[in-house]
N, C-alpha and C. Protein backbone atom coordinates (compact mmCIF):
# COMPACT_ATOMS: atom_id res chain seq x y z
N UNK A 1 148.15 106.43 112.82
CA UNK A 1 147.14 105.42 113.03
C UNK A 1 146.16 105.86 114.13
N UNK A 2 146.30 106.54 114.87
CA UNK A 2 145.58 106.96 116.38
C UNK A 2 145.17 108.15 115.87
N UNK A 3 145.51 109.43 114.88
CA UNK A 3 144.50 110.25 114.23
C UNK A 3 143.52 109.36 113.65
N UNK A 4 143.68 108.45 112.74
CA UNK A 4 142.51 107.42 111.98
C UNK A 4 141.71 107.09 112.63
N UNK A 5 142.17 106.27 114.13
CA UNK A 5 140.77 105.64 115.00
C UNK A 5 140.02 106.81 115.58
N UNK A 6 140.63 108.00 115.96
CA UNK A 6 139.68 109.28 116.44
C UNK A 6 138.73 109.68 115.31
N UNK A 7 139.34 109.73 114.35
CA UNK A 7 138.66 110.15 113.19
C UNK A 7 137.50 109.39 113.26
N UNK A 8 137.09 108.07 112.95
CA UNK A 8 136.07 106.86 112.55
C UNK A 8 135.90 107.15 114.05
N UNK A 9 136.50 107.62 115.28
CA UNK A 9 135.06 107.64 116.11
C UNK A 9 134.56 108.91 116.20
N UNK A 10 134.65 110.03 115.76
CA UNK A 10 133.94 110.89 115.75
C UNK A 10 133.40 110.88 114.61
N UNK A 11 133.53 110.14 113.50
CA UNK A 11 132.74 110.36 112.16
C UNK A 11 131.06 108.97 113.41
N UNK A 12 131.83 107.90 113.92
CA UNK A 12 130.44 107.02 114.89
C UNK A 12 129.45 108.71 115.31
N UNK A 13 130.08 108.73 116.35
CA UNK A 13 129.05 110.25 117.22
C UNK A 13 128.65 110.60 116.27
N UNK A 14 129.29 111.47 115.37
CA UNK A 14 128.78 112.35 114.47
C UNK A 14 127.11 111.81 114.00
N UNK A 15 127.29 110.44 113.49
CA UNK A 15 126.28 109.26 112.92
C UNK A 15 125.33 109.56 113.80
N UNK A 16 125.69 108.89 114.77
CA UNK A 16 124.50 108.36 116.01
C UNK A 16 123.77 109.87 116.60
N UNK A 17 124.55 111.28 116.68
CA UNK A 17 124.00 112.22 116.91
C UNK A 17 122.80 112.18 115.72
N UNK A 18 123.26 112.35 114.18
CA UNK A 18 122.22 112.48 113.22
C UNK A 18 121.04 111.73 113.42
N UNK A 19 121.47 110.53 113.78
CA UNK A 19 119.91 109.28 114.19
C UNK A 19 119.13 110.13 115.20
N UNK A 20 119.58 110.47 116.19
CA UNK A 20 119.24 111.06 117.33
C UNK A 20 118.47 112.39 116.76
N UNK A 21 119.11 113.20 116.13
CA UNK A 21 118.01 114.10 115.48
C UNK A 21 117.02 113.66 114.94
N UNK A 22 117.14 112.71 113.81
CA UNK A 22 115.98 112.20 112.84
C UNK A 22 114.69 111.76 113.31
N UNK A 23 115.67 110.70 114.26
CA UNK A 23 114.32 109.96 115.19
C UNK A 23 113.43 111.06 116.40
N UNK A 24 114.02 111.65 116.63
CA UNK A 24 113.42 112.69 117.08
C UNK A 24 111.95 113.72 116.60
N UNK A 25 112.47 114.00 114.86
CA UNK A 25 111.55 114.99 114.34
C UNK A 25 110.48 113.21 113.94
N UNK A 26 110.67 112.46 114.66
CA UNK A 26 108.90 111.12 114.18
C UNK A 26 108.07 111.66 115.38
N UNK A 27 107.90 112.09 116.32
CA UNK A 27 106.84 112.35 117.16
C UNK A 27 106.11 112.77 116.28
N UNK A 28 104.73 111.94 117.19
CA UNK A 28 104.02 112.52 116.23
C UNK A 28 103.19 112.66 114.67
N UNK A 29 104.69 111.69 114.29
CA UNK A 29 104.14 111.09 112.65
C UNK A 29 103.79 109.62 112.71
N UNK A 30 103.02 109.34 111.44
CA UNK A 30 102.51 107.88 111.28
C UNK A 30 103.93 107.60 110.44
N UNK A 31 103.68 105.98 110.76
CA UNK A 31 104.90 104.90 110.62
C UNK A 31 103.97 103.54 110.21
N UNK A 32 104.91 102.69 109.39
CA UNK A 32 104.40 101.43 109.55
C UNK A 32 106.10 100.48 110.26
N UNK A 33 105.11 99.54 110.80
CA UNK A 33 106.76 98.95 111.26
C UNK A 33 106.08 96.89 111.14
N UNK A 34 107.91 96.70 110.69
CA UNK A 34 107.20 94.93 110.21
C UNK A 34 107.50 94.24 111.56
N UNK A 35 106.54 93.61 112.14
CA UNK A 35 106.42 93.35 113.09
C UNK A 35 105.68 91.53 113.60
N UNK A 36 106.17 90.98 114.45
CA UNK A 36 104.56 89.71 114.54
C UNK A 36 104.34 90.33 116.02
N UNK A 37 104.14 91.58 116.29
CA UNK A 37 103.43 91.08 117.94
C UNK A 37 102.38 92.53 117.90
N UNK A 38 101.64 92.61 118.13
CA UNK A 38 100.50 93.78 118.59
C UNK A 38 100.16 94.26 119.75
N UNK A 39 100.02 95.56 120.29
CA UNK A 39 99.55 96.16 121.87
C UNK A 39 98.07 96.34 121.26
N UNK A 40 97.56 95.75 121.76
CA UNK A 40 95.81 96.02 121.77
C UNK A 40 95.43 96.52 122.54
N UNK A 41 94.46 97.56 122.19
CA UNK A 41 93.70 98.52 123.23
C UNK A 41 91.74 98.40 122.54
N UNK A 42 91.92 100.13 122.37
CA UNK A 42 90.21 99.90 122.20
C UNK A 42 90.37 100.12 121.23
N UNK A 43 91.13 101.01 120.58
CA UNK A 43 91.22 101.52 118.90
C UNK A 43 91.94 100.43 118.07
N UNK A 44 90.92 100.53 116.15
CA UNK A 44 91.15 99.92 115.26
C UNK A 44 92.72 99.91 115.52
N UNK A 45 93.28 98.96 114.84
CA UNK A 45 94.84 98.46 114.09
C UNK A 45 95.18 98.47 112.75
N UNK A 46 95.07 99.32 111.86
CA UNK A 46 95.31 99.18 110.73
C UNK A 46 96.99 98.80 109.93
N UNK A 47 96.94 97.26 109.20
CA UNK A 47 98.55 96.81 109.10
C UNK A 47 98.15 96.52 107.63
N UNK A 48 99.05 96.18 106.68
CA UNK A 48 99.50 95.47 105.94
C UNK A 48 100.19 94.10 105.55
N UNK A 49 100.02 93.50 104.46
CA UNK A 49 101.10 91.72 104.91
C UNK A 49 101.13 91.89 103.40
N UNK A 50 102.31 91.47 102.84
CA UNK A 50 102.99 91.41 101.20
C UNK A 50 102.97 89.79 101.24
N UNK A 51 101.77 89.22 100.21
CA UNK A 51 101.82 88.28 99.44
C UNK A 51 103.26 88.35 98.50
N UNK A 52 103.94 87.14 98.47
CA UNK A 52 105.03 86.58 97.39
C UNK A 52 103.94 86.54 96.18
N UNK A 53 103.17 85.68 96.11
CA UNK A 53 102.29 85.20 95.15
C UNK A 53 100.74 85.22 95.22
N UNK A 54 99.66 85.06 94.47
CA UNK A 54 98.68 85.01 94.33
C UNK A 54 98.26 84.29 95.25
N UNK A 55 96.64 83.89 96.58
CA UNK A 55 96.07 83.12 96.97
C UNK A 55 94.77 83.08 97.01
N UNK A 56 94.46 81.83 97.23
CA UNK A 56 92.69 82.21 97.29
C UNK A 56 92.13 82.45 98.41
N UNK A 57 92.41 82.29 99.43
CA UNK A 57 92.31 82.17 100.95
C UNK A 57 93.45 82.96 101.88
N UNK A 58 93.37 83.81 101.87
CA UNK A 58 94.08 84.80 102.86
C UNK A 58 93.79 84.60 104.29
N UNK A 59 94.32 84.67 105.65
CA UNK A 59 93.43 84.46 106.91
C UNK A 59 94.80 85.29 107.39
N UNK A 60 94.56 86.54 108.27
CA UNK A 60 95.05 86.40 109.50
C UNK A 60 94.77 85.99 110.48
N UNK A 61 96.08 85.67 111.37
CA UNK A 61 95.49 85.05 113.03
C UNK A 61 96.09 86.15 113.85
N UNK A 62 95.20 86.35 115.06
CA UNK A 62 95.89 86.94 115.74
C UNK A 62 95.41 86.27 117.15
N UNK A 63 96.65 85.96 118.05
CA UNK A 63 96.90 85.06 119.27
C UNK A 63 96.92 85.51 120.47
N UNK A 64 96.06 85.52 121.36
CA UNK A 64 96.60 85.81 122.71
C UNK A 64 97.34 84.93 123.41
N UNK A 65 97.88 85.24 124.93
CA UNK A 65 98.84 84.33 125.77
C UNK A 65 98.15 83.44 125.73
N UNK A 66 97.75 83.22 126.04
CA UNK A 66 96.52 82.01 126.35
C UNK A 66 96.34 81.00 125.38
N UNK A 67 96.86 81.23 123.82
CA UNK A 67 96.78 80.66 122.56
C UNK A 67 95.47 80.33 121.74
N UNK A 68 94.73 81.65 122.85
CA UNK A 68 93.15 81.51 121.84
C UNK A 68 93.09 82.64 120.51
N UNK A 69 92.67 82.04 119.63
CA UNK A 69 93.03 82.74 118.10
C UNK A 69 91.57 83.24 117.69
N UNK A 70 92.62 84.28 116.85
CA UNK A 70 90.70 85.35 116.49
C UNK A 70 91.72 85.31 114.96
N UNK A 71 90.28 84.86 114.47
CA UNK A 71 90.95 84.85 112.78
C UNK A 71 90.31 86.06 111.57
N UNK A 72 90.94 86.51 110.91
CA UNK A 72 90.34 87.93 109.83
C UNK A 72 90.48 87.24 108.65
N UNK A 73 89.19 86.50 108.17
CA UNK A 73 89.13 85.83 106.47
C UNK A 73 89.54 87.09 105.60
N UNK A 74 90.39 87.42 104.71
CA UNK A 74 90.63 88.17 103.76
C UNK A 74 90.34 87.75 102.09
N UNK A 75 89.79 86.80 102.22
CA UNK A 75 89.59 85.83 100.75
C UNK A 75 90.43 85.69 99.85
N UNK A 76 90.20 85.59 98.76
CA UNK A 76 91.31 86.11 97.81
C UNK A 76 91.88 87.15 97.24
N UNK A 77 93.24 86.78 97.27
CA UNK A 77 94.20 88.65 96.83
C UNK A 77 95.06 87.85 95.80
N UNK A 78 95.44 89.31 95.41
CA UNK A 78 96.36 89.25 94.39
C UNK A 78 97.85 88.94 95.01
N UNK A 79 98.90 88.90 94.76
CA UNK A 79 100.38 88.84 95.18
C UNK A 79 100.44 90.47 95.13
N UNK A 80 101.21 91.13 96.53
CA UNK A 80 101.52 92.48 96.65
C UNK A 80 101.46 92.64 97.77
N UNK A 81 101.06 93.87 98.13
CA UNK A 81 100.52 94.04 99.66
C UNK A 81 98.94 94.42 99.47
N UNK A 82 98.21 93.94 100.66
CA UNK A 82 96.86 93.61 100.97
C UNK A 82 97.06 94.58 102.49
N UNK A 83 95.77 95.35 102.31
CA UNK A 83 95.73 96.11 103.54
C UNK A 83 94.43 95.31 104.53
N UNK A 84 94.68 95.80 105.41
CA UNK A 84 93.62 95.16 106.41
C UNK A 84 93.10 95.70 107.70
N UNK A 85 92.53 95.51 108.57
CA UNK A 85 92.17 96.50 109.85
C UNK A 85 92.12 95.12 110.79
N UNK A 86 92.34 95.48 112.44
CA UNK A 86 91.43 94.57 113.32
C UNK A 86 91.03 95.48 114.15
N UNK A 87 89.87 94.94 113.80
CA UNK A 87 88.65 95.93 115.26
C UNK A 87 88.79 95.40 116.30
N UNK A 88 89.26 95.75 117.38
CA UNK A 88 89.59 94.63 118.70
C UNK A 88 88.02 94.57 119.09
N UNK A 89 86.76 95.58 119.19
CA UNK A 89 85.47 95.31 119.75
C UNK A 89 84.89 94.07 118.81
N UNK A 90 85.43 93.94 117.57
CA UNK A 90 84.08 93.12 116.89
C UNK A 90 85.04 91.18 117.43
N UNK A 91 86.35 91.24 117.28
CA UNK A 91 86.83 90.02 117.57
C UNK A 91 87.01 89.55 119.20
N UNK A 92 86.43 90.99 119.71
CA UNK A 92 85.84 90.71 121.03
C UNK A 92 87.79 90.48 122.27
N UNK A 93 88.71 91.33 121.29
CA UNK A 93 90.17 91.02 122.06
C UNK A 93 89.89 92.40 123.77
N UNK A 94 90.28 91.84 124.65
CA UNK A 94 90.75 92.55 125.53
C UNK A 94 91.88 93.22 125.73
N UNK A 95 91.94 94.23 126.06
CA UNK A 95 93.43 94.98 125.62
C UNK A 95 94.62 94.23 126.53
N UNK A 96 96.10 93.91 125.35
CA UNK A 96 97.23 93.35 125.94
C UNK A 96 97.59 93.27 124.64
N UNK A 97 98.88 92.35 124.91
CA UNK A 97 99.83 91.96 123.74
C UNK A 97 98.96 90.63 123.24
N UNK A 98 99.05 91.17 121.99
CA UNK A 98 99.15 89.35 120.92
C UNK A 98 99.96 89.33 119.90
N UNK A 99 100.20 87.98 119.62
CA UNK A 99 100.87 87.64 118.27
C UNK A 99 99.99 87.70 117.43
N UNK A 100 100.83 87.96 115.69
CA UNK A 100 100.05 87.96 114.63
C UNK A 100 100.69 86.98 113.48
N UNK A 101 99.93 86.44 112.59
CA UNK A 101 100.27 85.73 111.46
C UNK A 101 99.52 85.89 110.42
N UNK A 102 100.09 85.52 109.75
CA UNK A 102 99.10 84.72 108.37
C UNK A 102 99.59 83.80 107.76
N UNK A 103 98.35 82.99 107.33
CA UNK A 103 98.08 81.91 106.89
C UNK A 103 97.53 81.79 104.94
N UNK A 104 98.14 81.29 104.30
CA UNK A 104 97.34 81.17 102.95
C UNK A 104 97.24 79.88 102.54
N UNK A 105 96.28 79.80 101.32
CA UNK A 105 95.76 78.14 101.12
C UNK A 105 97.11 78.22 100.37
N UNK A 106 97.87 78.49 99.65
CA UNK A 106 99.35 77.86 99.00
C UNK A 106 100.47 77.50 99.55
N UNK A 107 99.96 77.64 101.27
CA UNK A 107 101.38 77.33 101.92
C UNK A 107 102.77 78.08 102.33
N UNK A 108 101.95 79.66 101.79
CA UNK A 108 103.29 80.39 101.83
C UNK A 108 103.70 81.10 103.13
N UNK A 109 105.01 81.03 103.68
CA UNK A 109 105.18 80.94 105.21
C UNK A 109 106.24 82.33 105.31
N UNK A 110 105.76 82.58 106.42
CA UNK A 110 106.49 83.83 107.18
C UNK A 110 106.35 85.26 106.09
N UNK A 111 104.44 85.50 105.89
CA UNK A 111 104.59 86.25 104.94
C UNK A 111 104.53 87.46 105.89
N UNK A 112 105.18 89.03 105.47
CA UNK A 112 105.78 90.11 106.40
C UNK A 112 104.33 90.51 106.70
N UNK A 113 104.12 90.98 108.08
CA UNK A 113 103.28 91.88 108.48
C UNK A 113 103.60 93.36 108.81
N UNK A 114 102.75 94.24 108.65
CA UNK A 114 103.18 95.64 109.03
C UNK A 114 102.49 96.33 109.59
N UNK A 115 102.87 97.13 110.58
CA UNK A 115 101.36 97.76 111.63
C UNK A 115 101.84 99.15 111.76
N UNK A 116 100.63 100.25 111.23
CA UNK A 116 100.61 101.28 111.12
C UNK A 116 100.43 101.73 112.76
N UNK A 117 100.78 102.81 112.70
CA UNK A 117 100.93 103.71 113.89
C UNK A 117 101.45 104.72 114.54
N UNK A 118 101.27 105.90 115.36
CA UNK A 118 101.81 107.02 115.12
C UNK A 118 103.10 107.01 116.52
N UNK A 119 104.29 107.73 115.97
CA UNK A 119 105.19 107.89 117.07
C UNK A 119 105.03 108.66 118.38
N UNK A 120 105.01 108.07 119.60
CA UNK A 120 104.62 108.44 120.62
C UNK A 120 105.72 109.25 121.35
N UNK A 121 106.86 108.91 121.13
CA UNK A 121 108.18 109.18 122.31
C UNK A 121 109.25 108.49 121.20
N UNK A 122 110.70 108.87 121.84
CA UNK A 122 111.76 108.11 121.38
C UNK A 122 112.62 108.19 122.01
N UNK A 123 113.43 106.95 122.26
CA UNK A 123 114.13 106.71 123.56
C UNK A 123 115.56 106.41 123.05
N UNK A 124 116.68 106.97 123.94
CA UNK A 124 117.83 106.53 122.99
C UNK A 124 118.61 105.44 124.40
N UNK A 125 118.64 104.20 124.33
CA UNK A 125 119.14 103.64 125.41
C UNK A 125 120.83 104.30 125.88
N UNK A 126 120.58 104.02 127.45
CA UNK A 126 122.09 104.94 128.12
C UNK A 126 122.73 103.63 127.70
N UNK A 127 122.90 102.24 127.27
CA UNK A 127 123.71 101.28 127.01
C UNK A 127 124.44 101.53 125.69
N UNK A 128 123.37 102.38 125.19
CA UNK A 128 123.94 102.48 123.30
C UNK A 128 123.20 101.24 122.57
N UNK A 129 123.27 101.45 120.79
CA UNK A 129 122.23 100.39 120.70
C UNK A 129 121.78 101.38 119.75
N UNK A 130 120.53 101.23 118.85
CA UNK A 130 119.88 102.00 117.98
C UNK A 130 118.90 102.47 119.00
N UNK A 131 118.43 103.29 118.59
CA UNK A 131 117.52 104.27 119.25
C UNK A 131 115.91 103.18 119.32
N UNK A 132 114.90 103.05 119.66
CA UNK A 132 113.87 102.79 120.59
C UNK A 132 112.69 103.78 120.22
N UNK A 133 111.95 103.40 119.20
CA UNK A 133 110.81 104.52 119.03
C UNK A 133 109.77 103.74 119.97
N UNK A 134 108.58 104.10 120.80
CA UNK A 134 107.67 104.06 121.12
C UNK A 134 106.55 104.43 119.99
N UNK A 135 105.47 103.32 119.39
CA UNK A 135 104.36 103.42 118.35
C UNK A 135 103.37 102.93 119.23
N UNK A 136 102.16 103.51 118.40
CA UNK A 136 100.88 103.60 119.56
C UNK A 136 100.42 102.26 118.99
N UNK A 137 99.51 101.07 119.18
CA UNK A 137 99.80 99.37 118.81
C UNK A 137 100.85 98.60 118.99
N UNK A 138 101.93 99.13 119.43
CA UNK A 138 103.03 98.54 119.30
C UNK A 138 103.94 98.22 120.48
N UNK A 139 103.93 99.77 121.07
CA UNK A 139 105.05 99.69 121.90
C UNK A 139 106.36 100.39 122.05
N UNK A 140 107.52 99.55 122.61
CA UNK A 140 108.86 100.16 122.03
C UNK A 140 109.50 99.07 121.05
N UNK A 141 109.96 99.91 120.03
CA UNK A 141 110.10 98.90 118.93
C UNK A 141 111.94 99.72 118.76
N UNK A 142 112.46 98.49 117.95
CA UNK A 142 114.10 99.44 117.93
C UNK A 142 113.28 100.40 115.96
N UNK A 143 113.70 101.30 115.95
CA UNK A 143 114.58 102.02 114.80
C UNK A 143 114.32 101.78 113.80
N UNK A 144 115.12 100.90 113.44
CA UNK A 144 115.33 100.14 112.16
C UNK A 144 114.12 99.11 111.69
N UNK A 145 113.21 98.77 112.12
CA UNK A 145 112.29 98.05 111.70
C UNK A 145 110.86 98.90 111.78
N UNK A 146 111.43 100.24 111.37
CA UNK A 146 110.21 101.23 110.77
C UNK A 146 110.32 100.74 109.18
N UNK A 147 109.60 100.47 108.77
CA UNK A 147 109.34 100.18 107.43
C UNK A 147 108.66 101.36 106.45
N UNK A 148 108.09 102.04 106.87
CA UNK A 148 108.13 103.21 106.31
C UNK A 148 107.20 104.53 106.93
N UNK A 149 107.73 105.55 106.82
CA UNK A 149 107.41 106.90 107.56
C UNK A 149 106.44 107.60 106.59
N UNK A 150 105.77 108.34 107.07
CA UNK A 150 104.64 109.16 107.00
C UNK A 150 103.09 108.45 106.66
N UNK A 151 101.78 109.16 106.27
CA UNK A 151 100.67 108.29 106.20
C UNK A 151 100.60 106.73 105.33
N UNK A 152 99.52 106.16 105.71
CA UNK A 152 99.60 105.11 104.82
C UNK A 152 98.08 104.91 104.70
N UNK A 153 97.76 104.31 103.40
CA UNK A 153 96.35 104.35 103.07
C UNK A 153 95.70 103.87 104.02
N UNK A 154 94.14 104.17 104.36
CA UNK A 154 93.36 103.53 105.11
C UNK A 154 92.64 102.33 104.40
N UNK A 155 93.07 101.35 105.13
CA UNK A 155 92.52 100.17 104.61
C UNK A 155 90.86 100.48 104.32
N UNK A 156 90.23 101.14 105.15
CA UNK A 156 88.61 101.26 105.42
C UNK A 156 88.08 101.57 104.18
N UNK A 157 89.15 102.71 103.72
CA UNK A 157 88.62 103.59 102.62
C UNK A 157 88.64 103.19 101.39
N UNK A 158 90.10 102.16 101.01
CA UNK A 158 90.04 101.74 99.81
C UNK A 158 89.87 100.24 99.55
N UNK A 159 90.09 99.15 100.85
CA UNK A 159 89.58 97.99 101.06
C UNK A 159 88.14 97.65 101.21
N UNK A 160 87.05 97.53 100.47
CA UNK A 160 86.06 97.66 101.10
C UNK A 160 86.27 95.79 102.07
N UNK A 161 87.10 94.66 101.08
CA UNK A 161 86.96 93.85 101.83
C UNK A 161 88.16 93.61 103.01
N UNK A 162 87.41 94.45 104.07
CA UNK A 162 88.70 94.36 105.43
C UNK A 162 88.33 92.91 105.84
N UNK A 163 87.38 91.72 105.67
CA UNK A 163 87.93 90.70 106.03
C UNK A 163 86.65 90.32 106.84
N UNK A 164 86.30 88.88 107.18
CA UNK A 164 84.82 88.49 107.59
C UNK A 164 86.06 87.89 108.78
N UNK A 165 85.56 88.03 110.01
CA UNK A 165 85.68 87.11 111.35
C UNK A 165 85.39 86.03 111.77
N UNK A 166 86.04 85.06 111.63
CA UNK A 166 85.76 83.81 112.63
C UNK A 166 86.61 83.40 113.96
């Protein structure tokens, strides 16, 4: 029984070393990760949000501390994912953290957001724990709520409608 528990903990290390490699070779690469909070600076944000269903009225919000809201009209989309940008110069945000949402005219709630961005660093906490990527918009985010690795379309290029501001 005490060969067995050595075993399952060196098959753990073994694991957590491999994470430790993997997360390692992301410096450097673009990521999207599902997220509600944003690091704003001077540069665009380019994210994604997966409609369940069809709407006519798409809106993101995005919130500072303060609870003043800068909204991105997206009009109507199809059900899928809808790409999008926020220009922090045109919604006039000062760089810090905000929250993000969206809103549709059908009522549909807690639809996923995703924010592209490239890996800066990766941190493996001395407590233990999943590993801690650092993304440039983001922050330190854990691991596991990378949603997916390498490029992702530019909203600019194939969205022409990134969305009217109010």
């Amino acid at each position: 029984m005490e060969t067995m528990s050595k075993l399952m903990q060196n098959n753990s290390v073994l694991m957590d070393n491999l994470q430790v490699l993997s997360t390692a070779g992301l410096v450097g690469q673009s990521v999207m990760v599902q997220t509600d909070t944003i690091q704003v600076e001077d540069q665009e944000i380019n994210g994604r949000l997966t409609l369940g269903q069809s709407a006519n009225v798409v809106t993101v919000t995005v919130k500072d501390s303060a609870g003043v809201q800068h909204k991105i009209e997206l009009g109507k989309q199809e059900s899928g994912s809808v790409d999008f940008t926020i220009n922090p110069k045109e919604l006039g945000l000062a760089p810090g953290e905000y929250t993000i949402s969206v809103v549709t005219d059908i009522g549909e709630e807690n639809v996923p957001v995703e924010i592209a961005g490239t890996v800066n660093n990766v941190r493996i906490p001395l407590e233990g724990g999943s590993a801690l990527v650092n993304v440039s918009g983001l922050g330190e985010v854990p691991f596991y709520k990378v949603s997916q690795f390498g490029p992702t379309n530019n909203p600019s290029s194939n969205n022409p409608k990134q969305g009217v501001l109010s």
